[in-house]
Protein backbone atom coordinates (compact mmCIF):
# COMPACT_ATOMS: atom_id res chain seq x y z
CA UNK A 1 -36.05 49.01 -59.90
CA UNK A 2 -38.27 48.11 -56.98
CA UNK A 3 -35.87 45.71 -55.77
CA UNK A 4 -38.64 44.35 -53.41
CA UNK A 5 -40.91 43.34 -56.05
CA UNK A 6 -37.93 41.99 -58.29
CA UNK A 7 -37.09 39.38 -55.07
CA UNK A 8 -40.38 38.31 -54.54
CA UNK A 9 -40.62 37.65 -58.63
CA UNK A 10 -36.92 35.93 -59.20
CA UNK A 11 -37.45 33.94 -55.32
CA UNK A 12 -40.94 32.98 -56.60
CA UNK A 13 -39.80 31.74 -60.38
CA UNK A 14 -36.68 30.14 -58.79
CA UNK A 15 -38.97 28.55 -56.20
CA UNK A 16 -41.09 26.67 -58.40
CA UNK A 17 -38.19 25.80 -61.07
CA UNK A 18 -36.70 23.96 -58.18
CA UNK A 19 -39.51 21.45 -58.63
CA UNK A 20 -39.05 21.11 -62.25
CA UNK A 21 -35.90 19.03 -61.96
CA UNK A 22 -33.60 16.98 -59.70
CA UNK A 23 -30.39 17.23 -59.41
CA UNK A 24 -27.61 14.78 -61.00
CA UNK A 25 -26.59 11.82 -58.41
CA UNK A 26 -23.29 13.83 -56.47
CA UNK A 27 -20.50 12.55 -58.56
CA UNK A 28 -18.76 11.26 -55.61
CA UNK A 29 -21.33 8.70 -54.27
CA UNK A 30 -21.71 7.70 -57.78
CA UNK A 31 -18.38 6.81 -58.48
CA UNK A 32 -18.28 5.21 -54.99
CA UNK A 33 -21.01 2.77 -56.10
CA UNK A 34 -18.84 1.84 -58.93
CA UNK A 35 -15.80 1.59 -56.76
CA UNK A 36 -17.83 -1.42 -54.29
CA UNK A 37 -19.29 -2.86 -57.37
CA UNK A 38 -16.11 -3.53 -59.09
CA UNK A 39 -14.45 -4.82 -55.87
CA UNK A 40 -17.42 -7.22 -55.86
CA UNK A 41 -16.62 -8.28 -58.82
CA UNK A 42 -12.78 -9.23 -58.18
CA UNK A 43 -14.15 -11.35 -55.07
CA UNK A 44 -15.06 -13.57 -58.05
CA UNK A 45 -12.10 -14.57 -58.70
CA UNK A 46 -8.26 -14.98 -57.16
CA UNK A 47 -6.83 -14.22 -60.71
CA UNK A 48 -8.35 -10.95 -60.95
CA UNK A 49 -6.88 -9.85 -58.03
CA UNK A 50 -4.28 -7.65 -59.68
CA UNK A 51 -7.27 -6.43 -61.84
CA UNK A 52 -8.64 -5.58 -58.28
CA UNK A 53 -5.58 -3.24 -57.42
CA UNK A 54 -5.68 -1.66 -60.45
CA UNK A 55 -9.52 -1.12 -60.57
CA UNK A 56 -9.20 0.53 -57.42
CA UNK A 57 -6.30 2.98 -58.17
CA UNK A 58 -7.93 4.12 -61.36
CA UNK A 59 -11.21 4.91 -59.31
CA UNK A 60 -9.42 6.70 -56.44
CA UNK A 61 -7.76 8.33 -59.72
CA UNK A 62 -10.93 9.62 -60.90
CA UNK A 63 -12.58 10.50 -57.79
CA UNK A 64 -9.72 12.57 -56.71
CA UNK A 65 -9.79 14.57 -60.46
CA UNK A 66 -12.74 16.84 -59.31
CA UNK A 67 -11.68 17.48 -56.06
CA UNK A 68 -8.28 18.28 -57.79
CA UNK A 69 -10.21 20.35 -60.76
CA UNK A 70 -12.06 21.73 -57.59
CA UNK A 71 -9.16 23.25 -55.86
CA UNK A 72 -7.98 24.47 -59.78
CA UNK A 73 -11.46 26.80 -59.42
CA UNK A 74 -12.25 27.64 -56.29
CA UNK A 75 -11.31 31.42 -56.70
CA UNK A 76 -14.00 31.50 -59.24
CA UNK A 77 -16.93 32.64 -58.76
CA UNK A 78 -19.95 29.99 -59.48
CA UNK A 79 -23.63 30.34 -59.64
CA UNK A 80 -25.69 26.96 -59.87
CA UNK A 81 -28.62 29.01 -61.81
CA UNK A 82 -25.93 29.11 -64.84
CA UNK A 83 -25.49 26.02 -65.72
CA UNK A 84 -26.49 24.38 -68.70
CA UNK A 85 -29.19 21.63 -67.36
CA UNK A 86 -30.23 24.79 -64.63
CA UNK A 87 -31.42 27.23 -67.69
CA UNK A 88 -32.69 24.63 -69.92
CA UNK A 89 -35.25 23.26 -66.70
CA UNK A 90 -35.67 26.76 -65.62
CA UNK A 91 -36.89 27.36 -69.40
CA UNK A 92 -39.22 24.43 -69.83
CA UNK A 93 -40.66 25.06 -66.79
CA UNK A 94 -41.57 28.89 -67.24
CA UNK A 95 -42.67 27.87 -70.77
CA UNK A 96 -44.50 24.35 -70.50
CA UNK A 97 -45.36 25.01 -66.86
CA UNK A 98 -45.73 28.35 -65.76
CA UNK A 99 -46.89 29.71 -69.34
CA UNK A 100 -48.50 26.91 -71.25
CA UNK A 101 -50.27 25.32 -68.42
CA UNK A 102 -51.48 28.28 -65.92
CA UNK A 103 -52.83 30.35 -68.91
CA UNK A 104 -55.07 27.28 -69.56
CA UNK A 105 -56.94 27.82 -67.04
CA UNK A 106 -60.41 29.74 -66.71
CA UNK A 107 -59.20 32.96 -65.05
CA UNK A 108 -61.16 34.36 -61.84
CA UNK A 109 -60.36 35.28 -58.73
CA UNK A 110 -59.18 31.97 -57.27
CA UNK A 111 -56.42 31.59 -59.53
CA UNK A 112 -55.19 34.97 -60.52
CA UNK A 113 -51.85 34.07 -58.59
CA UNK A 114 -50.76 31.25 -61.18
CA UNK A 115 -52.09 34.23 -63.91
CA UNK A 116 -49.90 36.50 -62.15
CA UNK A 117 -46.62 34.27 -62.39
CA UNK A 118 -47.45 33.32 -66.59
CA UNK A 119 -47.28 37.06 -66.84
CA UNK A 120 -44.34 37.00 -65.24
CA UNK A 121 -42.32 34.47 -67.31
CA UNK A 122 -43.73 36.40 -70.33
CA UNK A 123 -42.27 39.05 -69.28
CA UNK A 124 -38.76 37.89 -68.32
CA UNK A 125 -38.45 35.72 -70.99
CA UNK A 126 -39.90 38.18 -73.69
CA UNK A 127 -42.20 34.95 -74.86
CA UNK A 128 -45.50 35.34 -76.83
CA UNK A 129 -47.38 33.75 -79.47
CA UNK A 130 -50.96 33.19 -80.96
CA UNK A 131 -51.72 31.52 -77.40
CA UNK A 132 -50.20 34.01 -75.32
CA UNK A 133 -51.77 36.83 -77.53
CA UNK A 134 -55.59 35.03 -77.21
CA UNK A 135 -54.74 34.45 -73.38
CA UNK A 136 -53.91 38.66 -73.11
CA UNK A 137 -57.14 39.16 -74.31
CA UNK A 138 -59.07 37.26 -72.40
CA UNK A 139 -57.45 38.83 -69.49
CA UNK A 140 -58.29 42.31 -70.88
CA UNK A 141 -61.67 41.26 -70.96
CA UNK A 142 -62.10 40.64 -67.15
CA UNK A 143 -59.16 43.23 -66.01
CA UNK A 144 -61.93 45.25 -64.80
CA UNK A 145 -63.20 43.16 -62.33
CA UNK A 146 -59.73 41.68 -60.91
CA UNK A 147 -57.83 42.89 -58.33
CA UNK A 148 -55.71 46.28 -58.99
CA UNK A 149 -52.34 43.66 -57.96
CA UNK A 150 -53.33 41.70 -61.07
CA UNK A 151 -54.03 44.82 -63.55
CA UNK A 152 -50.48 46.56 -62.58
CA UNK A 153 -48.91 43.01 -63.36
CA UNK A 154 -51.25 42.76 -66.61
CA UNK A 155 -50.43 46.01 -68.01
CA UNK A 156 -46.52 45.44 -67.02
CA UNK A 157 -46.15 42.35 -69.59
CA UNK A 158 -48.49 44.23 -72.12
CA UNK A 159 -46.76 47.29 -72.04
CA UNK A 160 -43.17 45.12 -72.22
CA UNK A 161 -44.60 43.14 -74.82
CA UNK A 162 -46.65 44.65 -76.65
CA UNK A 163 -46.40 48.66 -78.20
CA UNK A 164 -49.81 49.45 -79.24
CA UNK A 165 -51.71 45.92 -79.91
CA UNK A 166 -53.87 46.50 -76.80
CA UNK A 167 -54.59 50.07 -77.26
CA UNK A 168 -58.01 49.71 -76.67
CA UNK A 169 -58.47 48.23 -73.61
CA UNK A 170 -56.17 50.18 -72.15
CA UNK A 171 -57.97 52.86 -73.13
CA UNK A 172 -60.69 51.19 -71.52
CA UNK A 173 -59.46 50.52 -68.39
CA UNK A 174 -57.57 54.28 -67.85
CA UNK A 175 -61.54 55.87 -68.59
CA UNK A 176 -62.79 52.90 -65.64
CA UNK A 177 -60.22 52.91 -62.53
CA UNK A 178 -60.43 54.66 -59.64
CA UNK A 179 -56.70 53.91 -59.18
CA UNK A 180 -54.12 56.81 -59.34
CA UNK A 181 -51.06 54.34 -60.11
CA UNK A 182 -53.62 52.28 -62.46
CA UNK A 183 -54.47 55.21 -64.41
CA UNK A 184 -50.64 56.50 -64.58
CA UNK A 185 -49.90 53.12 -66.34
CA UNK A 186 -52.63 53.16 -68.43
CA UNK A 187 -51.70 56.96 -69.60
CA UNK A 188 -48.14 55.88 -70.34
CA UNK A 189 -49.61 52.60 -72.57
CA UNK A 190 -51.62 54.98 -74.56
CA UNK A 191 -49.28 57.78 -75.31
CA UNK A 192 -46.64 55.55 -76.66
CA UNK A 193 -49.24 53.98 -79.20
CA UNK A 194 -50.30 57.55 -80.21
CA UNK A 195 -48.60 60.46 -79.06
CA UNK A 196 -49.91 62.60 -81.43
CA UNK A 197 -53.53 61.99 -80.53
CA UNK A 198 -54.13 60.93 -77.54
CA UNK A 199 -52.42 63.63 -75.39
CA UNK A 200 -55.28 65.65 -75.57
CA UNK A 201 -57.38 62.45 -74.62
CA UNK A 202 -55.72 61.40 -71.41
CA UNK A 203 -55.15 65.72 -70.60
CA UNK A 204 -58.86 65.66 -70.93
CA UNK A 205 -59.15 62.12 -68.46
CA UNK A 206 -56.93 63.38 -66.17
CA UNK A 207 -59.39 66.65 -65.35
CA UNK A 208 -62.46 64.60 -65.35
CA UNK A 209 -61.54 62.01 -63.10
CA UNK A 210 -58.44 63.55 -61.40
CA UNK A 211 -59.10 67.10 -60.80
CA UNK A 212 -57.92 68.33 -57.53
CA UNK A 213 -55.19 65.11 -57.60
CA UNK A 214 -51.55 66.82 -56.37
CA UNK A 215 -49.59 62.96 -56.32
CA UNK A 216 -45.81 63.41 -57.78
CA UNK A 217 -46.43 60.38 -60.37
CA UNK A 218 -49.81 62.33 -61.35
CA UNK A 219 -47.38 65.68 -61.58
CA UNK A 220 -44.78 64.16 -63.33
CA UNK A 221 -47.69 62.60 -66.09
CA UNK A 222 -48.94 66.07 -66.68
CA UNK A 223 -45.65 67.53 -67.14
CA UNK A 224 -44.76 64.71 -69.66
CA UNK A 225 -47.77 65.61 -71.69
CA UNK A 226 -47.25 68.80 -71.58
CA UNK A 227 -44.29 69.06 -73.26
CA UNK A 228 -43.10 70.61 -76.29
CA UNK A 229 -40.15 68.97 -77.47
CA UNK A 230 -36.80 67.79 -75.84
CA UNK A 231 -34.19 69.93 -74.43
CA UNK A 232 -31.10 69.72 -75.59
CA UNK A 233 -28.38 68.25 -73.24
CA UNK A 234 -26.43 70.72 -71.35
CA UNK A 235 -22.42 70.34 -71.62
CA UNK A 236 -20.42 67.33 -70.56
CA UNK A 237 -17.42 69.34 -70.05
CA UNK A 238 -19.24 71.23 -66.88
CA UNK A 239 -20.88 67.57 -65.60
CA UNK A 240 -17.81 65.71 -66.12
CA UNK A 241 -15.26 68.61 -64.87
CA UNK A 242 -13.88 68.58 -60.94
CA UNK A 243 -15.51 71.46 -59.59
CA UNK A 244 -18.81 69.18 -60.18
CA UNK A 245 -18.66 66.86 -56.73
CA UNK A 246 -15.40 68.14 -56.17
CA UNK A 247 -13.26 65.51 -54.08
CA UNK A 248 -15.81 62.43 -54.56
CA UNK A 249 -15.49 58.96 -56.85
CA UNK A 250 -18.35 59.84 -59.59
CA UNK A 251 -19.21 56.95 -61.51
CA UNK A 252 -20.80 57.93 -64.91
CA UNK A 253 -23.13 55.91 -66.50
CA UNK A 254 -23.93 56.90 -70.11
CA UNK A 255 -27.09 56.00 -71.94
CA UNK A 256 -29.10 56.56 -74.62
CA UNK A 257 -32.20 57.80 -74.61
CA UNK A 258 -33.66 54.56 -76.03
CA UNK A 259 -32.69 52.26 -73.57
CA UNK A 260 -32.47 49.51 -75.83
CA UNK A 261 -29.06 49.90 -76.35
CA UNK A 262 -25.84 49.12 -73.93
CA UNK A 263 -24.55 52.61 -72.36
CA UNK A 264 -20.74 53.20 -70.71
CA UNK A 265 -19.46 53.30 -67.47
CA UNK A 266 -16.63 55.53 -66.56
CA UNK A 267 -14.94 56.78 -63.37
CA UNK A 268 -13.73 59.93 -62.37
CA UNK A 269 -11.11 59.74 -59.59
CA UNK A 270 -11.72 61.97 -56.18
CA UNK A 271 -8.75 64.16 -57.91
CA UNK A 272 -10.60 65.04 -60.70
CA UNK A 273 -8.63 62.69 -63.39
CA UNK A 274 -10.98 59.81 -65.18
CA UNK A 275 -9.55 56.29 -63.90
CA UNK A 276 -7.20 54.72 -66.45
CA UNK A 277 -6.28 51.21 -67.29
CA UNK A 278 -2.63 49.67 -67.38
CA UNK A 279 -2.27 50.68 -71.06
CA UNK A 280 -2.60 53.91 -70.78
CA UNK A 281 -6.40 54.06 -71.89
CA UNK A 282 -9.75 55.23 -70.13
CA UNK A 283 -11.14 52.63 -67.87
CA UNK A 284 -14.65 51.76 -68.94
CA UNK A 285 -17.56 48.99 -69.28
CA UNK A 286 -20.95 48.63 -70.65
CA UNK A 287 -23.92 48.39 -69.01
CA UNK A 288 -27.77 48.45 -69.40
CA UNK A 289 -29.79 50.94 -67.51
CA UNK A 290 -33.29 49.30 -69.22
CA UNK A 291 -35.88 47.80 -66.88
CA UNK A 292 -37.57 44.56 -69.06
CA UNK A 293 -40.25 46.34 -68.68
CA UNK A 294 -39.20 49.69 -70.65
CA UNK A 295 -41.34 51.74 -67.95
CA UNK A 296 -40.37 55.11 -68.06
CA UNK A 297 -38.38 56.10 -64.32
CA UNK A 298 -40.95 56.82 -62.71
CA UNK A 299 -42.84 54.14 -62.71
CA UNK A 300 -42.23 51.12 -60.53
CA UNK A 301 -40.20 48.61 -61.92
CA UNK A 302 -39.25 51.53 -65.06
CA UNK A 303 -35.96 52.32 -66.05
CA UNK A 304 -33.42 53.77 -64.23
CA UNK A 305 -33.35 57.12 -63.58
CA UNK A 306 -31.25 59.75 -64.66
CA UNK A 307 -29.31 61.78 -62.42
CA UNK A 308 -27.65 61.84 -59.24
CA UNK A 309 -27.57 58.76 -56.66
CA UNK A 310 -25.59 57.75 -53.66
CA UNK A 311 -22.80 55.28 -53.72
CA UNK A 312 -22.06 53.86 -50.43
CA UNK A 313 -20.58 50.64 -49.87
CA UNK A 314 -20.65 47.20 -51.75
CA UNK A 315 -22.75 43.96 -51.17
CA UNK A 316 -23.28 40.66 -52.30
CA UNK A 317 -26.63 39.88 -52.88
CA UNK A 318 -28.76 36.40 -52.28
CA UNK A 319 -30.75 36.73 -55.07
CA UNK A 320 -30.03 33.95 -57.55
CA UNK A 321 -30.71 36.02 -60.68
CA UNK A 322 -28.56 39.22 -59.17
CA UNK A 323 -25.90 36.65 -58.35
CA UNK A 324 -22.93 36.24 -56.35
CA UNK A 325 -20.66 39.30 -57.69
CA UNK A 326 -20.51 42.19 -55.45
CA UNK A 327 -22.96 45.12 -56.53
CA UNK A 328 -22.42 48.09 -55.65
CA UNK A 329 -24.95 49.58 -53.30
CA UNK A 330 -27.10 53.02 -54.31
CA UNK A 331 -29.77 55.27 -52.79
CA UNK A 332 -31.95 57.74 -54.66
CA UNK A 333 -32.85 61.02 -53.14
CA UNK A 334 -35.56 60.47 -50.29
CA UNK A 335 -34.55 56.92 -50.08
CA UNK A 336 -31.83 58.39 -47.98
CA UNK A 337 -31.88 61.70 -45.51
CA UNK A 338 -30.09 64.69 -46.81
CA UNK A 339 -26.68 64.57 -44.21
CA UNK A 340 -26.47 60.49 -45.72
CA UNK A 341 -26.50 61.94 -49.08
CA UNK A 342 -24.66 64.60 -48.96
CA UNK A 343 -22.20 62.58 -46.78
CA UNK A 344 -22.61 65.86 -44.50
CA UNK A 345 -23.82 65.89 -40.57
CA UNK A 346 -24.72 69.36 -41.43
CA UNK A 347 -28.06 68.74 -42.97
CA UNK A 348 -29.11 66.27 -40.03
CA UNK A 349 -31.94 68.84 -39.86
CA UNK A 350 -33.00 69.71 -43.89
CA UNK A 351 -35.38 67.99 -45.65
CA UNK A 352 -35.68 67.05 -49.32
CA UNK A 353 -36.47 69.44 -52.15
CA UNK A 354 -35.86 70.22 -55.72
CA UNK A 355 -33.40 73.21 -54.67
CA UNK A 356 -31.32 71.45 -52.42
CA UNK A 357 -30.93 68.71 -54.99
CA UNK A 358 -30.08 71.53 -57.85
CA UNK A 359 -27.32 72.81 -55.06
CA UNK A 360 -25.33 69.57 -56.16
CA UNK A 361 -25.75 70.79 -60.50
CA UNK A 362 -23.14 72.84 -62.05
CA UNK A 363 -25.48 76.18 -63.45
CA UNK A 364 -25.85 74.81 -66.99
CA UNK A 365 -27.60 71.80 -65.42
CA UNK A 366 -30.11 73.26 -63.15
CA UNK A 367 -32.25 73.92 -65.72
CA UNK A 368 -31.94 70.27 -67.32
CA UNK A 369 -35.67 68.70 -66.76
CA UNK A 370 -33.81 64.81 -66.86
CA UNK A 371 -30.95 65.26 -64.74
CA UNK A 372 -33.77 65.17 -61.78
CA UNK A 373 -35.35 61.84 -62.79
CA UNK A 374 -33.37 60.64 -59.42
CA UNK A 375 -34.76 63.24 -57.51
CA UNK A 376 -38.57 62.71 -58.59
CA UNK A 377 -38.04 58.86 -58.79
CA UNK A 378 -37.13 58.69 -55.16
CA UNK A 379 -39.77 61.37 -54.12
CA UNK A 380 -42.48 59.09 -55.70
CA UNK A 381 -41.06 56.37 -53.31
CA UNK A 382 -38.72 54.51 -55.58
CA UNK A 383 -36.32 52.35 -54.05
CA UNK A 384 -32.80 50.15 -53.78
CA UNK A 385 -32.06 50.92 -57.61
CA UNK A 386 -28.46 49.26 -57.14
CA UNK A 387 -25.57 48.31 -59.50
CA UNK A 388 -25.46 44.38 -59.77
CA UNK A 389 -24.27 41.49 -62.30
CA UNK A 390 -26.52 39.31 -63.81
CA UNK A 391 -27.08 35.46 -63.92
CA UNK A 392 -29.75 35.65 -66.23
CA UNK A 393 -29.94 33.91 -69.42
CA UNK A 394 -28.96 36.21 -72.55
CA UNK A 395 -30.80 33.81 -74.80
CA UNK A 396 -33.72 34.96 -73.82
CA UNK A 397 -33.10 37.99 -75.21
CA UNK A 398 -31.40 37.28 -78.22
CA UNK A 399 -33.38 38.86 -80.81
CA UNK A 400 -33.28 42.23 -78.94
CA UNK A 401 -30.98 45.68 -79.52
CA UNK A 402 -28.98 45.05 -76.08
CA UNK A 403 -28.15 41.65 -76.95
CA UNK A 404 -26.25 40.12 -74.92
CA UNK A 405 -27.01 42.26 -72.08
CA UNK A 406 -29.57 41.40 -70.39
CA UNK A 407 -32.24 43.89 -68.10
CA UNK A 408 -33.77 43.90 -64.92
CA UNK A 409 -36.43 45.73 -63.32
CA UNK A 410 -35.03 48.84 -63.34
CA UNK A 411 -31.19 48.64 -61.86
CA UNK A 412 -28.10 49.56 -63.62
CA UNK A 413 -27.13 46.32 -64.91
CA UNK A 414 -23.53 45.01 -66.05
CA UNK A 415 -23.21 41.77 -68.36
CA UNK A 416 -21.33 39.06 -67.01
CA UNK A 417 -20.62 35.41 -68.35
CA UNK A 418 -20.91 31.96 -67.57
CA UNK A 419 -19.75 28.42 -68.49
CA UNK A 420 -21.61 25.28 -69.00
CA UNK A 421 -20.68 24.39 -65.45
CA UNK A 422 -21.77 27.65 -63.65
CA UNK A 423 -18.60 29.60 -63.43
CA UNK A 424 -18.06 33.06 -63.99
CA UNK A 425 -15.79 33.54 -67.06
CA UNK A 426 -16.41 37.50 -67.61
CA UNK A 427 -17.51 40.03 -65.39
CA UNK A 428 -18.42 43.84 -66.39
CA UNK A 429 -19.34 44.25 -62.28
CA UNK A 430 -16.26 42.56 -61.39
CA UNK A 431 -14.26 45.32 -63.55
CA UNK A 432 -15.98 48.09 -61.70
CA UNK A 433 -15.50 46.46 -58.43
CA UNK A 434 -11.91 45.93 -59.02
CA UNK A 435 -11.63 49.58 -60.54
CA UNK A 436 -12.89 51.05 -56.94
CA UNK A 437 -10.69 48.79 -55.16
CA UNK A 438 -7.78 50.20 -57.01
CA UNK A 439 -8.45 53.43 -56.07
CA UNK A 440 -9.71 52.98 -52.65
CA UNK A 441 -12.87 54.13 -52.96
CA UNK A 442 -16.17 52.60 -51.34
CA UNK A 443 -18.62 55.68 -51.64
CA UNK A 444 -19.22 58.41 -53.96
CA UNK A 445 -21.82 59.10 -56.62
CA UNK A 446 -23.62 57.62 -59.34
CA UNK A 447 -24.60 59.96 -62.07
CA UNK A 448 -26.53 58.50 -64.86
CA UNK A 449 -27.30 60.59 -68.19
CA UNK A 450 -28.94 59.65 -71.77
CA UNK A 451 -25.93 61.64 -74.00
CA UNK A 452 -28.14 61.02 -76.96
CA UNK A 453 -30.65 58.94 -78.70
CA UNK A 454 -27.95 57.23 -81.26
CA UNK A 455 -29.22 53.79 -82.46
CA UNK A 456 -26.18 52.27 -81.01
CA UNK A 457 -24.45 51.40 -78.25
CA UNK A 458 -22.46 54.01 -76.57
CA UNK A 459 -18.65 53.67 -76.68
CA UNK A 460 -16.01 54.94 -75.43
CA UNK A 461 -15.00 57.35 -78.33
CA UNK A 462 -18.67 58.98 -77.73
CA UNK A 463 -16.99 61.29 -75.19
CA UNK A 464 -13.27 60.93 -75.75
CA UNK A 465 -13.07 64.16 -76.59
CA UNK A 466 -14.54 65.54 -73.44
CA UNK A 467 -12.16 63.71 -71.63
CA UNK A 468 -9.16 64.51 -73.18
CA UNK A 469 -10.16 68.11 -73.06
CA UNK A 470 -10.42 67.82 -68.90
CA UNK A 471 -7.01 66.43 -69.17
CA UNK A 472 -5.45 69.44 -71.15
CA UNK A 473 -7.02 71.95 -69.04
């Protein structure tokens, strides 16, 4: 993900949900109030004075229960976005406010930012409807003549929501921008709703408008139509054995190629032995590598990218939506020098390309094309793709493959719960924190790889036998 553009989007939603409620009179003052009121009342009367002493140690009773359930909870962790009042307001407001009410409005250039932020909440909530369809449209209609901010925002929810509906005016819009990044997103809208026919249309685009264009996204497009068919995936024995990053933490996470399912975390040790758990059994998690907007990795705000990335320290973020669990903290190729990388002062003075990444591949995997979705990712100036929690509702997403997990815009992201009153009951990013801890590591890699495209989630038995294999060696 584009980590800038997802804290502008979660601080600006969060921003204006803040207005949509108050919050509850602090239980203290209320019970205070209740406390004066009934020692006004015993004033009334001399024979309710033992009434008074007893009123009075049943309220400092109850007043000192939270602060006594307080102390019970305070190595929890707690999020006030969790709660239940906090995600029913935050809902009705993105709906009834954000959605319902902005979209009612005549669009033009005055108010495309209140378009901008309905899109938005369609998007992270995964809402449309007859309205929300009609109010697409009429967007469509005008996309030509708004600003290329509101068209990449515009074809984000459509693409997200919508697989070939708005075809057309993508179409459209692709043959009438001047854009580079415009037309990319177009490309991608079109070739999912036909594949079979339209590669020839945007190929044929692409030389017309594009010719003498030499822009990585614009190389990586070509190379996507291009083509043939899918290569098949290269061993897991050579990727998973020690000689591959030999003496580093590699964190695994395994995907399928249809992101709409959970994938597996595992962890190979700096020895060269996959982390176990007390029992005896391979340590491992899900988590979601799926942006909401199923982008493909190249694309800003896409999925994340397969391949290699750096792993170098942990963080907590301030994002409400991220949420208080430490994440762990990544960098893509170019995002990072070569010698902070490679963890090696000796390249202080290389720079990046495709052969010094492939240095880092065991042979059978220099030849993989999506084993260097990192490397092209970051060279098209992706950035701060990290490994984080969640405090976003699963609800929203309930009628969806990865349910309960729930995506971002583009980070690897682990599924974590909540109670009612905004503590954290489970934590799939606390396991993996607590997993480094207990080896001691705070760097290392991150190597991310779709295994299949299985209509499932991955599990743990998907590459058992590779594991067990390493261990027999």
């Amino acid at each position: 993900m584009l980590l800038g553009t997802f804290k502008f989007k979660l601080h600006f939603c969060f921003f204006h949900e803040l207005k949509a409620y108050k919050e509850p009179a602090d239980t203290a003052i209320l019970l205070f109030t209740l406390s004066h009121s009934s020692k006004t009342f015993a004033r009334l009367s001399s024979i309710l004075a033992f009434m008074k002493r007893f009123l009075f140690i049943i309220v400092l009773l109850i007043i000192a229960a939270p602060l006594f359930c307080q102390q019970l909870v305070s190595d929890t962790v707690f999020s006030k976005v969790t709660t239940t009042q906090a995600k029913e307001a935050r809902y009705r407001y993105l709906l009834d406010t954000t959605i319902k009410q902005y979209l009612q409005d005549t669009l033009n250039d005055d108010n495309e930012g209140e378009w901008n932020e309905a899109l938005w909440a369609m998007e992270l909530l995964q809402y449309k409807d007859d309205f929300t369809k009609k109010k697409l449209a009429v967007a469509w209609s005008k996309a030509a003549q708004l600003s290329d901010y509101f068209q990449k925002n515009l074809l984000e929810t459509t693409y997200s929501l919508y697989a070939k509906e708005f075809k057309s005016q993508v179409l459209q819009l692709m043959q009438q921008t001047t854009s580079v990044s415009i037309f990319i997103r177009c490309a991608e809208y079109v070739l999912r709703a036909d594949p079979a026919n339209d590669k020839a249309v945007v190929a044929t685009l692409i030389q017309h408008k594009f010719p003498k264009d030499t822009s990585v996204g614009m190389q990586i497009l070509q190379s996507r139509i291009a083509a043939k068919k899918q290569q098949s995936l290269p061993p897991l024995h050579d990727i998973f054995d020690s000689s591959f990053l030999p003496g580093e933490t590699v964190i695994y996470s395994l995907q399928r190629s249809n992101r709409g399912y959970a994938g597996l975390v595992i962890i190979r040790k700096p020895d060269g032995s996959f982390l176990k758990d007390s029992s005896g059994n391979y340590f491992h998690t899900s988590q979601l590598a799926r942006a909401i907007t199923n982008y493909p990795y190249y694309i800003t705000n896409g999925n994340t990218p397969q391949g290699i990335l750096r792993f170098s320290g942990f963080d907590k973020s301030r994002l409400l939506y991220i949420g208080p669990t430490q994440n762990l903290q990544l960098q893509l190729p170019y995002e990072d020098s070569p010698d902070i990388f490679f963890a090696d002062s000796s390249y202080a003075d290389t720079t990046w390309s495709s052969e010094l990444y492939a240095s880092l591949l065991p042979p059978a995997w220099k030849n993989y094309t999506g084993i260097y979705e990192s490397f092209y990712a970051g060279k098209t100036g992706r950035t701060a793709v990290i490994m984080h929690g969640t405090t976003i509702d699963p609800e929203f997403y309930k009628a969806e493959t990865y349910y309960p997990q729930t995506p971002s815009l583009g980070c690897l992201c682990s599924y974590e719960e909540w109670d009612s009153s905004g503590h954290r009951t489970s934590s799939n990013q606390q396991k993996i924190v607590d997993a480094l801890n207990s080896i001691g590591s705070s760097s290392g890699y991150i190597v991310v790889i779709d295994i299949d495209d299985k209509k499932k989630n991955v599990e743990i038995d998907d590459v058992k036998a590779f594991l067990d294999s390493l261990n027999n060696q």
